[in-house]
Protein backbone atom coordinates (compact mmCIF):
# COMPACT_ATOMS: atom_id res chain seq x y z
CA UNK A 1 16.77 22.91 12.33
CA UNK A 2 14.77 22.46 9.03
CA UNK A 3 14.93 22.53 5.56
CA UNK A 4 13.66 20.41 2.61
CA UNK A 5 14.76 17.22 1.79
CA UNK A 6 14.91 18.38 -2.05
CA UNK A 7 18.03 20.37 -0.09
CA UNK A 8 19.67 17.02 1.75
CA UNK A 9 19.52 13.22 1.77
CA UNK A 10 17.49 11.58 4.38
CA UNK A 11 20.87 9.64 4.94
CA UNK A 12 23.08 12.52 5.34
CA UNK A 13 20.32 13.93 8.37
CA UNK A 14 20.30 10.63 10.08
CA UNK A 15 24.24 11.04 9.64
CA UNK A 16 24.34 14.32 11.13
CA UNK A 17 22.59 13.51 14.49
CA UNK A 18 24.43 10.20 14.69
CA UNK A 19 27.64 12.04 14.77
CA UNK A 20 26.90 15.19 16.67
CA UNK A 21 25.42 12.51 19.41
CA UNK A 22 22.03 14.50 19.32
CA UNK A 23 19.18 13.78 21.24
CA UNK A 24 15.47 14.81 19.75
CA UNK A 25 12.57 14.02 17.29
CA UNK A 26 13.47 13.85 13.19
CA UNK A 27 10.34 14.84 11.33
CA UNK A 28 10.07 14.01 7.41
CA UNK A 29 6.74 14.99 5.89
CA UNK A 30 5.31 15.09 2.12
CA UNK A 31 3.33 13.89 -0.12
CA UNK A 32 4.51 10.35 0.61
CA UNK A 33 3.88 10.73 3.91
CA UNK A 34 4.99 10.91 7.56
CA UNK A 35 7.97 9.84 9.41
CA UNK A 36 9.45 10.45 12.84
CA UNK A 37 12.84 9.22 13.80
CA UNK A 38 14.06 9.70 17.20
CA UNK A 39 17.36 10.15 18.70
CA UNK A 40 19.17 9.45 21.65
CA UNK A 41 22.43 10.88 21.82
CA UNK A 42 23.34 9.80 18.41
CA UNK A 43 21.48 6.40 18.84
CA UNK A 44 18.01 5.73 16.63
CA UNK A 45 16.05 4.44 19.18
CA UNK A 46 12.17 4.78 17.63
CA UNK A 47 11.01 5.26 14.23
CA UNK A 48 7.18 5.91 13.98
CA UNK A 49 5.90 5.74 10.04
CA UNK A 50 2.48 7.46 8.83
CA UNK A 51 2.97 6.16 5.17
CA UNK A 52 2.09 2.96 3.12
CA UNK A 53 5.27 0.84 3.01
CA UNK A 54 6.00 -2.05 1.28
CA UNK A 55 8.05 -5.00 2.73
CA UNK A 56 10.91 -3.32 2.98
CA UNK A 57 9.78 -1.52 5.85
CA UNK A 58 11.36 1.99 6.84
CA UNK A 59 13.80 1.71 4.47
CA UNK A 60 10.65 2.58 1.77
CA UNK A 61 11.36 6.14 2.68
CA UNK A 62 15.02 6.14 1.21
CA UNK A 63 13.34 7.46 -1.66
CA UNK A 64 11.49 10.65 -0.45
CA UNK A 65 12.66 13.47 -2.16
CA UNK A 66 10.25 16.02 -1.89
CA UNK A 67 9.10 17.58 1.57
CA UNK A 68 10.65 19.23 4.29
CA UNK A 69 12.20 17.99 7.50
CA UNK A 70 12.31 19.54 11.00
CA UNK A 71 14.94 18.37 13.95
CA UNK A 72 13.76 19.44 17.68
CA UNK A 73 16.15 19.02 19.97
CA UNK A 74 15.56 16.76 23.40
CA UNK A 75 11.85 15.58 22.14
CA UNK A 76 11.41 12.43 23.95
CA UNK A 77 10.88 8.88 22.10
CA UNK A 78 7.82 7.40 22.73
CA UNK A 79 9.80 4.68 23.55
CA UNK A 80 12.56 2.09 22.65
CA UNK A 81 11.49 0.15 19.32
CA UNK A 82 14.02 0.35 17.00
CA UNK A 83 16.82 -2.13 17.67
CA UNK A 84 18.69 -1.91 14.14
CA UNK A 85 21.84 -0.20 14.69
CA UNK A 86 22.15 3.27 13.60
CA UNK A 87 25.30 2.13 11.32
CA UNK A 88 23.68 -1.24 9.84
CA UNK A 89 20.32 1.33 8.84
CA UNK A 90 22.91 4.15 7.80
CA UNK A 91 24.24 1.34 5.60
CA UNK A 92 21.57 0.11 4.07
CA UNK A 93 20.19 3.68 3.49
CA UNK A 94 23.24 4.49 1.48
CA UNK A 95 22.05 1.37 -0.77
CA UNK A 96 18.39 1.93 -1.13
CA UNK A 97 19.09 5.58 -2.15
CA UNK A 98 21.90 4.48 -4.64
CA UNK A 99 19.81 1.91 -6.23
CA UNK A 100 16.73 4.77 -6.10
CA UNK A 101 18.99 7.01 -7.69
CA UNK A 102 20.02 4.83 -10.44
CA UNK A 103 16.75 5.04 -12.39
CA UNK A 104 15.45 8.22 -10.99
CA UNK A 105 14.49 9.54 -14.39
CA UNK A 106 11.57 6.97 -14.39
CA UNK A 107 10.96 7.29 -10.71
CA UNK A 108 10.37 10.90 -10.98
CA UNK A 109 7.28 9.92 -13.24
CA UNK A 110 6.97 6.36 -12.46
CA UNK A 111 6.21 5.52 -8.79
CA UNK A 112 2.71 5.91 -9.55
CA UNK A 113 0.93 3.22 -12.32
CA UNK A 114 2.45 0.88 -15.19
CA UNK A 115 1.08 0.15 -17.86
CA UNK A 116 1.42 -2.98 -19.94
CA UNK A 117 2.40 -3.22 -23.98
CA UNK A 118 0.43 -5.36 -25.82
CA UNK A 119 3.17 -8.84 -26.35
CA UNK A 120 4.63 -9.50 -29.37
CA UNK A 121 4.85 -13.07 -30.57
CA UNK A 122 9.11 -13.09 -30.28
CA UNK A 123 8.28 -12.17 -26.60
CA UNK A 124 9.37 -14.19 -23.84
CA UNK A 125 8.91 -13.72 -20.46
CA UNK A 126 10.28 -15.22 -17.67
CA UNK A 127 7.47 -16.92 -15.21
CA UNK A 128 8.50 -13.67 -12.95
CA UNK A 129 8.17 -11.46 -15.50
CA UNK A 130 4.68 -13.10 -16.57
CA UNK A 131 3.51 -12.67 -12.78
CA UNK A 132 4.01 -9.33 -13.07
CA UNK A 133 2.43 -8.38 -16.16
CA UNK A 134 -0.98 -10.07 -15.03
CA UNK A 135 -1.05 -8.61 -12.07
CA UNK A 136 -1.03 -5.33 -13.69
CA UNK A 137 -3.37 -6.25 -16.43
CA UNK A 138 -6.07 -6.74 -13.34
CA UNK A 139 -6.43 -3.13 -13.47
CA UNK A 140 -7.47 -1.68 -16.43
CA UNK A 141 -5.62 1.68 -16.08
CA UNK A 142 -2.36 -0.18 -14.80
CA UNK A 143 -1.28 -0.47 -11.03
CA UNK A 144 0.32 1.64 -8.52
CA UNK A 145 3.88 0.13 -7.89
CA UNK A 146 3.12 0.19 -3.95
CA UNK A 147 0.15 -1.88 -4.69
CA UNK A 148 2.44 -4.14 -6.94
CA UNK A 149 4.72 -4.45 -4.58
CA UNK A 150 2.18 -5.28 -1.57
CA UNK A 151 0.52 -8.09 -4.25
CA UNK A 152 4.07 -9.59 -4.82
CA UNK A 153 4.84 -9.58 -1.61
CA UNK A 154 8.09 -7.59 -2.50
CA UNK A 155 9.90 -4.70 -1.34
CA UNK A 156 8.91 -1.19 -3.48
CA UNK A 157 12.80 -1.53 -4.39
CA UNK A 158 13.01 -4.29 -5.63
CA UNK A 159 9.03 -4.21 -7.83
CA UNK A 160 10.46 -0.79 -8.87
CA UNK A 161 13.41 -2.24 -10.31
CA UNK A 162 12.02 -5.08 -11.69
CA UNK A 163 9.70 -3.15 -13.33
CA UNK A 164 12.17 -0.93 -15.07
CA UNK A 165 14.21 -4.16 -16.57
CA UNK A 166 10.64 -4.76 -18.37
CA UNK A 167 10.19 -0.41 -19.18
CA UNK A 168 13.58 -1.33 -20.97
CA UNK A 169 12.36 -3.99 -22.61
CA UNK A 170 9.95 -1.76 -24.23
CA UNK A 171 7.19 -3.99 -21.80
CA UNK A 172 5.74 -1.25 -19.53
CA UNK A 173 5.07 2.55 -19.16
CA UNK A 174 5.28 5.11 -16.21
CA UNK A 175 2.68 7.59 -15.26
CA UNK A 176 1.83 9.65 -12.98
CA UNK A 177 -1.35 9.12 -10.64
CA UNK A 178 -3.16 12.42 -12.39
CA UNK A 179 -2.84 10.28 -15.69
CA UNK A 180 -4.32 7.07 -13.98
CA UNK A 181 -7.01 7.22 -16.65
CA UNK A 182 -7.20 8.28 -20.63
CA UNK A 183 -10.33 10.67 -19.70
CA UNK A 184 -8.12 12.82 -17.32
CA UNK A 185 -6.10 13.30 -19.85
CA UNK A 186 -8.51 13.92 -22.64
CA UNK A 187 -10.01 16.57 -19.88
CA UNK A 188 -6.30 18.16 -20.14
CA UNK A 189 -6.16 17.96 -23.35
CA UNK A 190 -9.75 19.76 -24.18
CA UNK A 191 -9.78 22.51 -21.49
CA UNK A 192 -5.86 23.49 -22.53
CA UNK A 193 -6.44 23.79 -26.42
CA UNK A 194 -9.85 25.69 -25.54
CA UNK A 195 -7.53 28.45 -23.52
CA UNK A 196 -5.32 28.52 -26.28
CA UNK A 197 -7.90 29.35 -28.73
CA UNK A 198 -9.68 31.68 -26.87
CA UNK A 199 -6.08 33.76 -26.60
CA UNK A 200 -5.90 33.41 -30.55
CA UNK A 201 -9.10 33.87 -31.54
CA UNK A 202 -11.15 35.74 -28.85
CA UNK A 203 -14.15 34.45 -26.87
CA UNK A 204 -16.98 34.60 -29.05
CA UNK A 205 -15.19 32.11 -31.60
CA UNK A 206 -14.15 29.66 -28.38
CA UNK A 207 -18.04 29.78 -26.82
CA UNK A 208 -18.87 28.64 -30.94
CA UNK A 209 -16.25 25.71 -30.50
CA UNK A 210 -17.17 24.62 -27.05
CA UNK A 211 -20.77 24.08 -28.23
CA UNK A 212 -19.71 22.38 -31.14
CA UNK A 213 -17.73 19.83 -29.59
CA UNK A 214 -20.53 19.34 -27.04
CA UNK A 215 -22.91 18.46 -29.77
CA UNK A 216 -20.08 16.22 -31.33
CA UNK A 217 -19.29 14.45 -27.87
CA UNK A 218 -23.00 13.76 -27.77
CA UNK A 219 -23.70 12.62 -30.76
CA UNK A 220 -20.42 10.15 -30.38
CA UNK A 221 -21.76 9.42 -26.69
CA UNK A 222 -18.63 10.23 -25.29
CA UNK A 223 -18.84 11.52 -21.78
CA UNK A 224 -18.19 14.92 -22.18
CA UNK A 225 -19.80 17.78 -20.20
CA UNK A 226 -19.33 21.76 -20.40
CA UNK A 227 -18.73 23.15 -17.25
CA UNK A 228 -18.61 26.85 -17.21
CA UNK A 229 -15.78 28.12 -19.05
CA UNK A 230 -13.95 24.22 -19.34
CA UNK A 231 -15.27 20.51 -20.59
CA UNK A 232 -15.39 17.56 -17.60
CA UNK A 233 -14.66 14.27 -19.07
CA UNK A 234 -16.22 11.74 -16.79
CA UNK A 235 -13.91 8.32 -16.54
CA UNK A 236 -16.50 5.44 -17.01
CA UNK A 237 -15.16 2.34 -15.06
CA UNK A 238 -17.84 -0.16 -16.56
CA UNK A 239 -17.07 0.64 -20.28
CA UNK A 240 -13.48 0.26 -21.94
CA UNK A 241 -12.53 3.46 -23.46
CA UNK A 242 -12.21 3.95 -27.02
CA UNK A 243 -9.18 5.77 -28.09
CA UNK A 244 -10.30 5.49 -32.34
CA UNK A 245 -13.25 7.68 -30.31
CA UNK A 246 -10.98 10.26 -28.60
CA UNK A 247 -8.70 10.65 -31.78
CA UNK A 248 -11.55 11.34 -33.93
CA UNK A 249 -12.95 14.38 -31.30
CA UNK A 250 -9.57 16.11 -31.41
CA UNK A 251 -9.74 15.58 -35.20
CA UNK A 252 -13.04 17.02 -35.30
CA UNK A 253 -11.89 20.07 -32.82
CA UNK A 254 -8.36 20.76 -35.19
CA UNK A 255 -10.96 20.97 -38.63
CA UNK A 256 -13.36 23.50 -36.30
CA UNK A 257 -10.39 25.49 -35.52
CA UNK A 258 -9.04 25.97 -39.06
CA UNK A 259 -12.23 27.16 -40.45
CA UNK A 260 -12.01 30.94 -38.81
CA UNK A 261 -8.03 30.56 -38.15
CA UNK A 262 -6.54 28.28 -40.80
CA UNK A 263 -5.04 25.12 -41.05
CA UNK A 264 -1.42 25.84 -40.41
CA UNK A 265 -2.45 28.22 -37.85
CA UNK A 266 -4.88 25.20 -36.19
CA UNK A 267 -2.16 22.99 -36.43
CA UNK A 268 0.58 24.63 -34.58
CA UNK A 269 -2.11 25.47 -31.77
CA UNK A 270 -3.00 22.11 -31.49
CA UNK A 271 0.98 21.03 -31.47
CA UNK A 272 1.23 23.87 -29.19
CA UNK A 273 -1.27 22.51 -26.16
CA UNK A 274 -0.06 18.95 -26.92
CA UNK A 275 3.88 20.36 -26.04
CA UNK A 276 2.91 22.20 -22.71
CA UNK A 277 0.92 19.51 -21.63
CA UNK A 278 2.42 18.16 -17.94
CA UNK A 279 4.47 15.07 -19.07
CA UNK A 280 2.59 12.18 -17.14
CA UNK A 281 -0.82 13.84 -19.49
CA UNK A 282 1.33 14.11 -22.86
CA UNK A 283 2.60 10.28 -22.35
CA UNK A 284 -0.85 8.94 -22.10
CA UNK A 285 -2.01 10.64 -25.12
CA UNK A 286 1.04 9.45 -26.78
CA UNK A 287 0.71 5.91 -25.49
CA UNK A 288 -3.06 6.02 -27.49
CA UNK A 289 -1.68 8.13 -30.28
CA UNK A 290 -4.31 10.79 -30.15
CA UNK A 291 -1.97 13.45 -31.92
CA UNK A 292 -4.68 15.00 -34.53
CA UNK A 293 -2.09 16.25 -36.94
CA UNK A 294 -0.18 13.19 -37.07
């Protein structure tokens, strides 16, 4: 038996085996990781993670929901290491993935790196809440919520959670791990409005605009580099980047464009690329407000 888990809860496959008193290995695999439960007829008797987990253990991967399982039937356990009750985990299971569920529009995006708003002088935080927010200011492109979590000495549950009381407050922002850094999403940005404008206005114009902006980058000492037929934006760890910087490029790139094609028509191309963007790329850029035409 296999499937995805996109398909089926990991509670409702530890249910099925439970009740049809099945003996074998469970095998849940994706890009969170590995896990293999094993079965005794009906009774979890070892669960083997290959995964970072927090403090809440095994019940971290309540939340997978990408991946595929596989069930084979009369694998032996390794051994006998599990001594939670099948019910009691079934249980708790049921909560973690109800309490996932509840704010799974920010998990979607959000289980990789927060980001923290600069405070206003109303704020107040709670000495929690203040704990929290310095610990992600240690990193200067935010922290992974796993590596929160670890820090705090929490369960990823309960950091997630309390990190999406503060997203409500307007305190924090999700992304995903490709937008860890503004230059990865500058490098989006760049190499997507060049395609763009090499469908509208041909290759020879895009080669002239490629060149240009390397000259530009250079002169600005940005740390920009044409690759072949795309730009490579280099993230530079020892120097704090400068969004005024970034926002004056894609200024620069939205006048180049309007000389051969217009304005209105460099405009909507440059709305265009911002729009198809993937979302955790478009929210950075957002975050800095690097929108050229606005």
């Amino acid at each position: 038996m296999r499937g995805r888990l996109s398909e089926i809860s990991i509670v409702g496959l530890i249910k099925t085996f439970h009740e049809g008193r099945q003996s074998g290995r469970l095998r849940l695999g994706g890009d969170d990781g590995e896990a293999e439960l094993y079965f005794e007829e009906g009774d979890l008797v070892a669960v083997n993670l290959s995964c970072p987990i927090s403090a809440d253990g095994p019940y971290d991967i309540f939340r997978w929901r990408d991946g595929e399982f596989e069930f084979e039937l009369f694998t032996p356990a390794p051994g006998r290491d599990f001594d939670v009750p099948v019910e009691i985990f079934l249980a708790r299971g049921e909560e973690y993935e109800r309490r996932w569920q509840a704010f799974a529009p920010l998990a979607l995006e959000g289980l990789a790196v927060v980001h923290v708003a600069e405070p206003e002088p109303e704020d107040d935080l709670s000495p929690a809440e203040a704990e929290l927010v310095a610990l992600v200011r240690e990193g200067e492109h935010g922290m992974p919520l796993l590596s929160m979590a670890r820090r705090l000495e929490r369960g990823l549950l309960e950091t997630a959670e309390f990190v999406a009381a503060l997203y409500r407050r307007g305190w924090v922002t999700f992304e995903s791990a490709r937008a860890l850094q503004l230059s990865a999403a500058v490098q989006e940005a760049l190499n997507a409005v060049l395609r763009g404008y090499r469908t509208f206005a041909g290759k020879t114009l895009t080669d002239q605009l490629a060149a240009r902006i390397e000259e530009y980058t250079r002169r600005l000492e940005l740390p920009v580099e044409r690759r072949g037929g795309g730009m490579v934006v280099a993230a530079e760890p020892s120097r704090r980047e400068s969004p005024g910087l970034w926002r004056s490029l894609f200024s620069f790139i939205v006048s180049e464009m309007s000389g051969p094609i217009g304005v209105e028509a460099a405009r909507l191309l440059w709305r265009q690329t911002l729009d198809a963007l993937e979302p955790a790329a478009a929210a950075v850029l957002a975050r800095h407000r690097l929108d050229a035409t606005r």
